[in-house]
Structures are given as structure tokens and as C-alpha cells.
Protein backbone atom coordinates (compact mmCIF):
# COMPACT_ATOMS: atom_id res chain seq x y z
CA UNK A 1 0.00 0.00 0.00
CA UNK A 2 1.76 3.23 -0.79
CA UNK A 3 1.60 5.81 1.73
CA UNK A 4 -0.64 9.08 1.82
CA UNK A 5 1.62 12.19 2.05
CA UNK A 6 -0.05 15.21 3.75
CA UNK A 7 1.72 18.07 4.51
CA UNK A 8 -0.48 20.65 6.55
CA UNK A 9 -2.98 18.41 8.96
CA UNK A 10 -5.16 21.58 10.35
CA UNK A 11 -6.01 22.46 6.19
CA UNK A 12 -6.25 18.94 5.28
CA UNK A 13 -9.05 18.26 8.43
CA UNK A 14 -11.18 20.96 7.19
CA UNK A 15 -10.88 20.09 3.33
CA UNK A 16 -12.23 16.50 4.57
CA UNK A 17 -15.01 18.71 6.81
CA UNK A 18 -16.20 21.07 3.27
CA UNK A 19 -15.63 17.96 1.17
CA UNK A 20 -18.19 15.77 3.47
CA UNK A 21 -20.91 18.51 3.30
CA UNK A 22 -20.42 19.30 -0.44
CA UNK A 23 -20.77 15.90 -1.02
CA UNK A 24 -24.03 14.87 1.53
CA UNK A 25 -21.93 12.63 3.76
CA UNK A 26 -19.44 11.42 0.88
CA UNK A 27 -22.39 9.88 -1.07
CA UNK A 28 -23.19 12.64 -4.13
CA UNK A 29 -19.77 12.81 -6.37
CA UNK A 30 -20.00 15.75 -9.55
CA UNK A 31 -17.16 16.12 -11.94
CA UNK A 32 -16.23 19.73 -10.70
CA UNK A 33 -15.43 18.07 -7.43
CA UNK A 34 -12.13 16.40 -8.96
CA UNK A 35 -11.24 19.98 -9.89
CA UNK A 36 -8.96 20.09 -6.80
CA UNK A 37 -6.84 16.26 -6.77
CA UNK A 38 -6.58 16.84 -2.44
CA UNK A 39 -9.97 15.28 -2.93
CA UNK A 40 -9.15 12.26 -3.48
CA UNK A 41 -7.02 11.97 -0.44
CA UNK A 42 -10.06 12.89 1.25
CA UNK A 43 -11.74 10.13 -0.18
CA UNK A 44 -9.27 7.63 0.86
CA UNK A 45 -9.74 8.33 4.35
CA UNK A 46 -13.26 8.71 3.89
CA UNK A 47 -13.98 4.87 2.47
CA UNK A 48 -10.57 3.72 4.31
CA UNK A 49 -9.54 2.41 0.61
CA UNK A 50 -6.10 1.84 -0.45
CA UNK A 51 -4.20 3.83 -3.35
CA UNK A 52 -3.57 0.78 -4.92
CA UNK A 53 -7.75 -0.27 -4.87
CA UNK A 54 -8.63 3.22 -6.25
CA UNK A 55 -6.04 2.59 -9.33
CA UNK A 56 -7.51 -0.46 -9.94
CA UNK A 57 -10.85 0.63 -9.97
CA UNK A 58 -10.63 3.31 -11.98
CA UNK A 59 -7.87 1.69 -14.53
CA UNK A 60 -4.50 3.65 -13.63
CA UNK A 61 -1.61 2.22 -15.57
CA UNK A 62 0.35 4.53 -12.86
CA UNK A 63 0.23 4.91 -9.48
CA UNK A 64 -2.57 7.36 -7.96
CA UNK A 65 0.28 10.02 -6.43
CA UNK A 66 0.96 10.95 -9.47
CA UNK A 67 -3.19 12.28 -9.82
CA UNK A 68 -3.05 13.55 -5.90
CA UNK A 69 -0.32 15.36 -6.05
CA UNK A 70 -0.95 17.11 -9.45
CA UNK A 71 -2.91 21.02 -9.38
CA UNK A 72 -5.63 19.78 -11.87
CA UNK A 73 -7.15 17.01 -13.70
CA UNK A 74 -7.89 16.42 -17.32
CA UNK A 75 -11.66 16.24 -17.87
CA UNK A 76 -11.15 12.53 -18.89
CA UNK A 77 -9.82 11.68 -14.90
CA UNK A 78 -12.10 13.45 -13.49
CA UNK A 79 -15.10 11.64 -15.03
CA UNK A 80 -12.53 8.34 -14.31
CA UNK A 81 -12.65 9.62 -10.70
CA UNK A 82 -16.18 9.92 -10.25
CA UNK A 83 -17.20 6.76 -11.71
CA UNK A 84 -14.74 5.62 -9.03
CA UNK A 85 -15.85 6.94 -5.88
CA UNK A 86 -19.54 6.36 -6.85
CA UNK A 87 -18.72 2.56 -7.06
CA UNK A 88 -16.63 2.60 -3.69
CA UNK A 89 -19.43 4.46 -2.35
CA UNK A 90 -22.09 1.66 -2.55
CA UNK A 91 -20.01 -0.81 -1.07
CA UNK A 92 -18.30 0.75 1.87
CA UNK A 93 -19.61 2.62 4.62
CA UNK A 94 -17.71 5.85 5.56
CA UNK A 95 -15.22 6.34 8.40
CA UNK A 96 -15.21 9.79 10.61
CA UNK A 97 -11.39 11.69 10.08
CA UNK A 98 -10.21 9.95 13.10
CA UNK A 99 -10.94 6.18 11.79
CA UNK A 100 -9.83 6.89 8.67
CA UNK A 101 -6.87 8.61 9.74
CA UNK A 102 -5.81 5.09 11.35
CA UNK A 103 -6.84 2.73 8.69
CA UNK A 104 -4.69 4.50 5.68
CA UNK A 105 -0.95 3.80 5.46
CA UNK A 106 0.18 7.25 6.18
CA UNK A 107 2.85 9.65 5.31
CA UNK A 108 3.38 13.26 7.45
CA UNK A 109 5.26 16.19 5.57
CA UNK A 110 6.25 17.97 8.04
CA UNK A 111 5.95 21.41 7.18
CA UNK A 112 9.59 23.91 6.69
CA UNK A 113 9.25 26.20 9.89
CA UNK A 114 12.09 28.18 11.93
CA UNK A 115 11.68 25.47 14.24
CA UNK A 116 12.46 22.58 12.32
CA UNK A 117 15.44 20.14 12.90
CA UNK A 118 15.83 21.85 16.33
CA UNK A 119 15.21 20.39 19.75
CA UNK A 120 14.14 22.78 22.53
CA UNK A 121 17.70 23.49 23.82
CA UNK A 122 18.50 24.55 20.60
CA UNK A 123 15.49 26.95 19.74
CA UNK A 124 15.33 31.06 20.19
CA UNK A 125 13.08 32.25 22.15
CA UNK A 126 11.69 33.99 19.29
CA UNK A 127 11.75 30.49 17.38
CA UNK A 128 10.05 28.76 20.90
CA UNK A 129 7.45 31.55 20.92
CA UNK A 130 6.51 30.72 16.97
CA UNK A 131 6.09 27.17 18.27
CA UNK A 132 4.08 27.97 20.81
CA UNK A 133 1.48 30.13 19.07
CA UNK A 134 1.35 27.29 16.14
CA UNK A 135 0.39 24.57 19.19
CA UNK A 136 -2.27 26.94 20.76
CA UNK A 137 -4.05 27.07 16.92
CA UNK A 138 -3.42 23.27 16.54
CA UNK A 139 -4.93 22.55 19.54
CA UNK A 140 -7.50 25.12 19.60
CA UNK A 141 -6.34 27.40 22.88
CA UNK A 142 -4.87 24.20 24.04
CA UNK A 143 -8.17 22.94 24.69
CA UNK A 144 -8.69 19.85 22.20
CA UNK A 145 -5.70 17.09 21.80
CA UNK A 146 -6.53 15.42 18.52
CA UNK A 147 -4.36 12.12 18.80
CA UNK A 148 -2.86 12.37 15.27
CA UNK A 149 -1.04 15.36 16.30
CA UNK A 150 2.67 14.42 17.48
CA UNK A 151 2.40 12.14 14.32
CA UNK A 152 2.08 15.18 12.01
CA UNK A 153 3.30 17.74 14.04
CA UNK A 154 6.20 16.09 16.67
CA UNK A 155 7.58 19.35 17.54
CA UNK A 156 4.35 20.39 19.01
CA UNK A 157 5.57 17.63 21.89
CA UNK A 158 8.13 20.68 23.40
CA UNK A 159 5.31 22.58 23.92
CA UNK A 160 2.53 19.92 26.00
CA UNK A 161 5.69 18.73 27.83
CA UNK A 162 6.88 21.79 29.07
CA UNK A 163 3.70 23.70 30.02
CA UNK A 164 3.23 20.67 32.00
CA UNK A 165 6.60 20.90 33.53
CA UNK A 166 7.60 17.61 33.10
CA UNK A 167 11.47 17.15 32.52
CA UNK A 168 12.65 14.79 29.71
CA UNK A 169 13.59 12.12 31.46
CA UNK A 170 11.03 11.91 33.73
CA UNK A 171 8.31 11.98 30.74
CA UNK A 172 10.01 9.52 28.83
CA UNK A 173 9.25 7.35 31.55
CA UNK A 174 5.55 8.08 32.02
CA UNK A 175 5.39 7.74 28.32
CA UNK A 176 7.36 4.23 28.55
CA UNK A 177 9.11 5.53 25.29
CA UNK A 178 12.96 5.37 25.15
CA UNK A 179 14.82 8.49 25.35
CA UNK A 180 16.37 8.51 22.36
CA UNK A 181 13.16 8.29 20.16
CA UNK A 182 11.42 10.60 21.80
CA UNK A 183 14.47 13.32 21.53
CA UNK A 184 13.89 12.90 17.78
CA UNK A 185 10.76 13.87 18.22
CA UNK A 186 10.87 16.93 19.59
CA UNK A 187 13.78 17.77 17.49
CA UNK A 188 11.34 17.08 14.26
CA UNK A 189 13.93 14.53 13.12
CA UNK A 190 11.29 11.56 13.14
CA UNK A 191 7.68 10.95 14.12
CA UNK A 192 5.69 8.35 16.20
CA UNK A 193 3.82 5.93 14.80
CA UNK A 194 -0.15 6.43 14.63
CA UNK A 195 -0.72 4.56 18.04
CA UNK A 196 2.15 5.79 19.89
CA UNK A 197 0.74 9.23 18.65
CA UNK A 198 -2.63 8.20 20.35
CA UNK A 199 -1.13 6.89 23.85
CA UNK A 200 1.08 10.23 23.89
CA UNK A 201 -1.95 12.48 23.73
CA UNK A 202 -4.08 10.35 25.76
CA UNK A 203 -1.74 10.85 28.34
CA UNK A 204 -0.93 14.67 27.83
CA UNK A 205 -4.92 15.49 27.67
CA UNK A 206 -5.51 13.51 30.87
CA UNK A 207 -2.45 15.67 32.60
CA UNK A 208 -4.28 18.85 30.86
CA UNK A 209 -7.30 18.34 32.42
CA UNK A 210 -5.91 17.20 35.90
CA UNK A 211 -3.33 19.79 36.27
CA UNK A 212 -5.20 23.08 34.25
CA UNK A 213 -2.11 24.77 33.46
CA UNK A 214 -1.97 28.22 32.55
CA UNK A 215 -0.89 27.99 29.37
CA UNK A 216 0.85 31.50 28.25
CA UNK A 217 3.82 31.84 26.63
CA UNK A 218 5.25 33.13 29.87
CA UNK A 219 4.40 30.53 31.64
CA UNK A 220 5.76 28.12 29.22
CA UNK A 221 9.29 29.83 29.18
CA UNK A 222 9.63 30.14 32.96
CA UNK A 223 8.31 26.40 32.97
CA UNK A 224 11.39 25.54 30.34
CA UNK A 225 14.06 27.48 32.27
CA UNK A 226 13.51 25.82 35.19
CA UNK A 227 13.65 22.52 33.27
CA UNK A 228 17.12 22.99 31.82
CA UNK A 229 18.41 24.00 34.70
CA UNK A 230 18.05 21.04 37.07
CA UNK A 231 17.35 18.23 34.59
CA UNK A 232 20.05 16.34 33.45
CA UNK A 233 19.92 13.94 30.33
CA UNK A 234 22.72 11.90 31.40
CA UNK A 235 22.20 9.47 34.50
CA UNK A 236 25.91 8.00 34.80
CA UNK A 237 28.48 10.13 34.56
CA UNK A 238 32.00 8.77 32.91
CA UNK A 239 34.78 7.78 33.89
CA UNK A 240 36.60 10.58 33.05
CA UNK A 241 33.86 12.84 34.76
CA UNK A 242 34.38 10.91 37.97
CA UNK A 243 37.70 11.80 38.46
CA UNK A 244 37.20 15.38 37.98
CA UNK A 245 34.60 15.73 40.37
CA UNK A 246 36.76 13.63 42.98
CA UNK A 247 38.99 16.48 42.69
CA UNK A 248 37.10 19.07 42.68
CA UNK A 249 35.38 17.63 45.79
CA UNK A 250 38.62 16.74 47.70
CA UNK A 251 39.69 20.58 47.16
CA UNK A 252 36.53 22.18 48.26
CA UNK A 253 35.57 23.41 44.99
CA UNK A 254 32.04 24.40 44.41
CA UNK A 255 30.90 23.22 41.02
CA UNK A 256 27.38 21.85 39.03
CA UNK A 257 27.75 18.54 37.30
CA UNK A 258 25.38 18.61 33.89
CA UNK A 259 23.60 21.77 34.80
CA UNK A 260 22.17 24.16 32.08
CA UNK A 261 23.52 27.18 30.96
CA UNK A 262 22.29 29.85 28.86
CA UNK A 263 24.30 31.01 25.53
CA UNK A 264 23.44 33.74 22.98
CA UNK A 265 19.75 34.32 21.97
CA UNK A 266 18.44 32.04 24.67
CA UNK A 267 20.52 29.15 23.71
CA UNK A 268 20.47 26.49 26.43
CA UNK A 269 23.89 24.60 26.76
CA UNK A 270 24.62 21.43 29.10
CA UNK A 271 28.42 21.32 29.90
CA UNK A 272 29.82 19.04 31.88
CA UNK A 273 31.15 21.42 34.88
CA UNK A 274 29.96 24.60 35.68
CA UNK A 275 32.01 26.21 38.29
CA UNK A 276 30.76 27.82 41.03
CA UNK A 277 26.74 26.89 40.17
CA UNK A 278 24.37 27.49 36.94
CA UNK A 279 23.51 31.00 38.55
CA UNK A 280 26.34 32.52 38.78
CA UNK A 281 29.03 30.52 36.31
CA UNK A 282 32.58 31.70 36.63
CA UNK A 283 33.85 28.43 34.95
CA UNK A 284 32.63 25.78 32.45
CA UNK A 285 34.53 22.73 31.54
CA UNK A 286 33.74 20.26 29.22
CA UNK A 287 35.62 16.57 29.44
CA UNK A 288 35.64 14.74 26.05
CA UNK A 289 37.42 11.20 26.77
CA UNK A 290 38.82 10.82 23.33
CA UNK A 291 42.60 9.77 23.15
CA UNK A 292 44.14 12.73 21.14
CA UNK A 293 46.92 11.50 18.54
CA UNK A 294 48.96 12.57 15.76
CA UNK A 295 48.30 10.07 13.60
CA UNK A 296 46.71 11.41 10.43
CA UNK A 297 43.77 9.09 10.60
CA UNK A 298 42.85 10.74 13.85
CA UNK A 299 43.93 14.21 13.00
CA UNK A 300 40.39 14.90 11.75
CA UNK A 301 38.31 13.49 14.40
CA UNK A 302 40.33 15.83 16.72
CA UNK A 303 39.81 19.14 15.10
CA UNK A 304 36.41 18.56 14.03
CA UNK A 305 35.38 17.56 18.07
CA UNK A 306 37.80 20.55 19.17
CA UNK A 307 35.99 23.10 17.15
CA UNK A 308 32.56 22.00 17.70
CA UNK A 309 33.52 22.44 21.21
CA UNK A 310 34.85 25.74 20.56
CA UNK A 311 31.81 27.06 18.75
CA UNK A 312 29.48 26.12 22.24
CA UNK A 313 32.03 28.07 24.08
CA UNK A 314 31.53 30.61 21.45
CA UNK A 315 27.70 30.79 21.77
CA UNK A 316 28.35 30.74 25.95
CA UNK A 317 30.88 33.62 26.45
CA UNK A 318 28.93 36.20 23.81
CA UNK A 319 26.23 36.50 27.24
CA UNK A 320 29.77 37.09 29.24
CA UNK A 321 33.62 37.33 27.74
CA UNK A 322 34.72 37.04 31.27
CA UNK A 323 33.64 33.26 31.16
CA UNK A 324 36.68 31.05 31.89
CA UNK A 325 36.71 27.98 29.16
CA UNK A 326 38.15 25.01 29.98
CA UNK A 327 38.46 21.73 27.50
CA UNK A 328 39.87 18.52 29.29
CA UNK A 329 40.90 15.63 26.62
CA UNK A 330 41.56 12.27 27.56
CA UNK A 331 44.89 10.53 27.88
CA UNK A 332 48.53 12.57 27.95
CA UNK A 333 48.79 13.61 24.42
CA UNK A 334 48.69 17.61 24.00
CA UNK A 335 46.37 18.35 21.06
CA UNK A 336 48.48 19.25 18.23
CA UNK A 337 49.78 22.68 17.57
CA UNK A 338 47.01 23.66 14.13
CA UNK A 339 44.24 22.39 16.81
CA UNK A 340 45.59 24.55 19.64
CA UNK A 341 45.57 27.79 17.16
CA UNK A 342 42.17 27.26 16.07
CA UNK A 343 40.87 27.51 19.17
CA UNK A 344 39.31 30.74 19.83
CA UNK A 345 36.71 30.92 22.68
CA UNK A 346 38.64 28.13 24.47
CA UNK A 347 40.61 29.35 27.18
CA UNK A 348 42.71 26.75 28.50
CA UNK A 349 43.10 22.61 27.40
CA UNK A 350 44.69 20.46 29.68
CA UNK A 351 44.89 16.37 29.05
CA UNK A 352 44.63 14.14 32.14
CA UNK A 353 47.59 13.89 33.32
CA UNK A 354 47.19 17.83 34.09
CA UNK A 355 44.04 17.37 36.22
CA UNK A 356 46.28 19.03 39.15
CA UNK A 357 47.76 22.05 37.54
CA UNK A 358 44.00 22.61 36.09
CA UNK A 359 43.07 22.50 39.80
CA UNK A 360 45.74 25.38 40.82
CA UNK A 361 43.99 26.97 38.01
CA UNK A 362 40.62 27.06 39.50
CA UNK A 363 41.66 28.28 42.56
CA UNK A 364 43.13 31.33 41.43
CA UNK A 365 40.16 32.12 39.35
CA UNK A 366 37.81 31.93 42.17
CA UNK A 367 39.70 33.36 44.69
């Protein structure tokens, strides 16, 4: 069965709405109908009947996307069409958008917004705004939670969530969907199926109704900044992590492990130490555990991680310049000297076998 691409849900609903009352409850079919070919996605979800049924019916020698997705038909397919749907129409009963919605192999095009691509740490507030205002209409002053939405519309997800202020992990849970899925998601990168869509709304309209939260934009950021900043998306810190906080505990050092921190035009950034706390951040290291090497098969790996690295520092020290930036590589090789230059935001690098000259470090910059 090939799949039923539709790219804007909210239109698509009330084409299906005028198309059921032009046509008397999908029973009267005229020519002038077929004049726009969205109808006959309509239809399929109407009489729940497969693309491939339809182009047997009406004797396709192609498949039928090639007639939905065109901007008109020929006269000759749209009398083909007609005699079609008047056939399927005396043998099937109809199914409401919901039923129908379920029963056709579908397809979501997820519409090109500012948001898309992005997960909520890495959305403007301008951008998480948009979002927001695009939920309220989808969900009609967040009052109606039609269970096809995260299925068209994932993104809408970072909204629901964090008006409920739920963190991440702690909704992934409730959810009983795995982390990693879900953070696709809400970064638009994928979408649920059609009854993981259903059990996600079921539970978000139940917490709607229980909770009643207000459901302003203001809210929603205050309810987001509070999120970042005491969630935490990794349970077990590494190895390498351990040992740095051993030593940062041993010499009385105040510091935040995975705390959030926010970067240029609301950017929310999780390093892996901020030093003293998220409130006031003085320091921020980040510990990447690869083994730098000279070897030219590595050399790539090592400015590629270096810079990305770089560029979050970047992002971090435009709110303050007075930010101290430290990058702690695994193992005892220095990085090499082209890596070292191209680091500009990136104040000091020390490998592990520095951990106690990085420590002397600290304490003069907090003193």
C-alpha cells in the first residue's frame, strides 16, 4: 500500500469537513469536485480504501500520487474519478477523520518552519514563541488534543511537555518511550507511529485536564528554564567525569555537574562542569574522553570535536567574555599545535595527566 503524504494536517481536516458537506456525507460525487486532486485523499480516508484499490478501480496504468499530487485534472480523470468513488461508495460505509486517519498507510510532511530540525535546547526564544502560538491554533487554545497530532506535528511535543513541567527524562518514563526516540521527536527529526501518537496524547490530555495549566507563553518559558536548569539527560556520569569531580570535591571546589547554561539568543547549553553553580558561572569545563593523537587518521576526528567544542564556548561567552573555558581531553597527548591555534573561545586545554595544575587553576580564578 503506498503511503498518503499530507503536509499541513489543520487544512487537510477541514478540506475532509467542506468535502463531506459538499458531497451529503461522501455519497453525491460531480465532476467539478475532482477539480482540486486533495480530494481524493479525502476520499481515501473517507472509504478507508487503499491507493492501490482506487487505481484499480478506476484503470491507472500509474500509481494514484501521481493524480493527488498534481494542481488539476484532465476532464477525462475526473469523469474516471467519479465513476470511481460512486462505485466505492455503494459498497463501503464511511469512516469519521479519526478512523480513517488510522486505517490508511500514512505519510506526514512535516511542514519547513524556523523550528524545524531543532530540539528545545536549541530553539530562540523567538523560534520557541513561533512554536508555541502554532500549538495553541493546533490545539485550539490548548483545549482539544486530537491524537494524530505528534504524528504530524512532533515538535508540538516541546510545547505539551513543558507547560506541564515535566522534565525529559522523567516523561520519557511516564510515556514508557525510550529516550532517544522521543528526543527525535521533539527535534522534528522523526515521528511516532499512529498509536504511539494516540497513547502520547491520551496521556498529555488527561495531565491537561488534571493539572489546568496556565498555558501562556510566559508561563511556558519560565516552565522551560527551570527545566534545563536542574534536569540532566545523562544518569551516569564517565569515567573521566568521575575523576574530575573527585577532585574538585577533595579541594573544596564548588561546582554543578550537567547543569544548564544559557548562551546567545536564549541558547540552552549542558556542559559538563559549571564552576561555582548554573547562577552565577565563573567556569565551564567540558571533558571529552577521546585519546588525542597525531596520527593522520585521527587528526580529523580531533579538530572537528575541538571546534565543535569551541563554537558552544563561542555561543556561551557572547552573554559574558569574562567566562573562563576550559576543555579537558583524555589521555597525555597535547592536542596538536594547528588544533591549539584554532581555538578561539577556548581558554585553557589540559589532558589528564594535568588534572592538578588545572586545579591550581581554579583556585586562582575563584579566589
Amino acid at each position: 500500500m503506498s503511503k498518503l503524504k499530507i503536509d499541513n494536517i489543520k487544512e487537510f481536516e477541514k478540506l475532509y469537513n467542506q468535502t463531506k458537506s459538499v458531497t451529503k456525507d461522501f455519497s453525491v460525487f460531480r465532476e467539478n469536485l475532482f477539480e482540486n486532486p486533495k480530494i481524493i485523499k479525502v476520499l481515501r480516508i473517507a472509504f478507508g480504501v487503499s491507493a492501490k484499490e482506487i487505481a484499480k478501480l478506476s484503470g491507472l496504468n500509474t500509481t494514484l500520487g501521481q493524480y493527488e499530487d498534481r494542481k488539476s485534472l484532465s476532464d477525462w480523470n475526473t469523469v474516471r474519478f467519479t465513476k470511481t468513488f460512486d462505485k466505492i461508495s455503494k459498497n463501503r460505509k464511511t469512516l469519521n477523520f479519526e478512523e480513517g486517519l488510522e486505517k490508511i498507510n500514512l505519510y506526514p510532511q512535516i511542514t519547513e518552519s524556523a523550528w524545524k530540525g531543532k530540539g528545545c535546547t536549541k530553539l530562540s526564544r523567538e523560534e520557541l514563541k513561533s512554536l508555541h502560538n502554532h500549538v495553541y491554533n493546533l490545539t485550539d487554545r490548548f483545549k482539544k488534543f486530537p491524537f494524530y497530532l505528534p504524528f504530524f506535528e512532533p515538535q508540538s511535543l516541546i510545547i505539551l511537555r513543558v507547560l506541564l513541567g515535566i522534565k525529559l527524562i522523567e516523561f520519557c518514563r511516564m510515556i514508557e518511550i525510550h529516550m532517544d526516540n522521543y528526543r527525535g521527536y521533539e527535534a522534528g527529526r522523526k515521528h511516532p507511529k499512529m498509536d504511539k501518537s494516540r497513547k502520547i496524547m491520551k496521556f498529555i490530555e488527561q495531565k491537561f485536564k488534571t493539572l489546568k495549566p496556565d498555558v501562556s507563553f510566559k508561563t511556558f518559558h519560565k516552565n522551560l528554564m527551570t527545566i534545563l536548569t536542574t534536569q540532566s539527560y545523562i544518569d551516569t556520569p564517565t569515567e573521566q567525569e568521575n575523576i574530575i569531580k573527585k577532585l574538585l570535591d577533595e579541594n573544596n571546589i564548588p561546582f554543578k555537574h550537567h547543569t544548564r547554561i544559557i548562551g546567545y539568543r536564549g541558547l540552552v547549553f549542558n556542559p559538563d562542569f559549571v564552576i561555582p553553580n548554573e547562577i552565577n558561572p565563573k567556569i565551564i569545563i567540558e571533558a571529552k574522553s577521546y585519546e588525542l593523537s597525531s596520527s593522520k587518521s585521527k587528526y580529523y576526528t580531533q579538530k572537528l570535536v575541538t571546534a565543535y567544542i569551541d563554537h558552544k564556548f563561542a555561543i556561551i561567552k557572547m552573554v559574558n567574555p569574562k567566562y573562563t573555558t576550559i576543555l579537558v581531553t583524555g589521555g597525555s597527548l597535547k592536542l596538536t599545535p594547528i588544533n591549539k591555534e584554532s581555538l578561539l573561545f577556548t581558554d585553557k586545554v589540559f589532558t589528564m595527566n594535568e588534572l592538578d595544575k588545572m586545579i591550581k587553576e581554579i583556585k586562582c580564578l575563584i579566589r
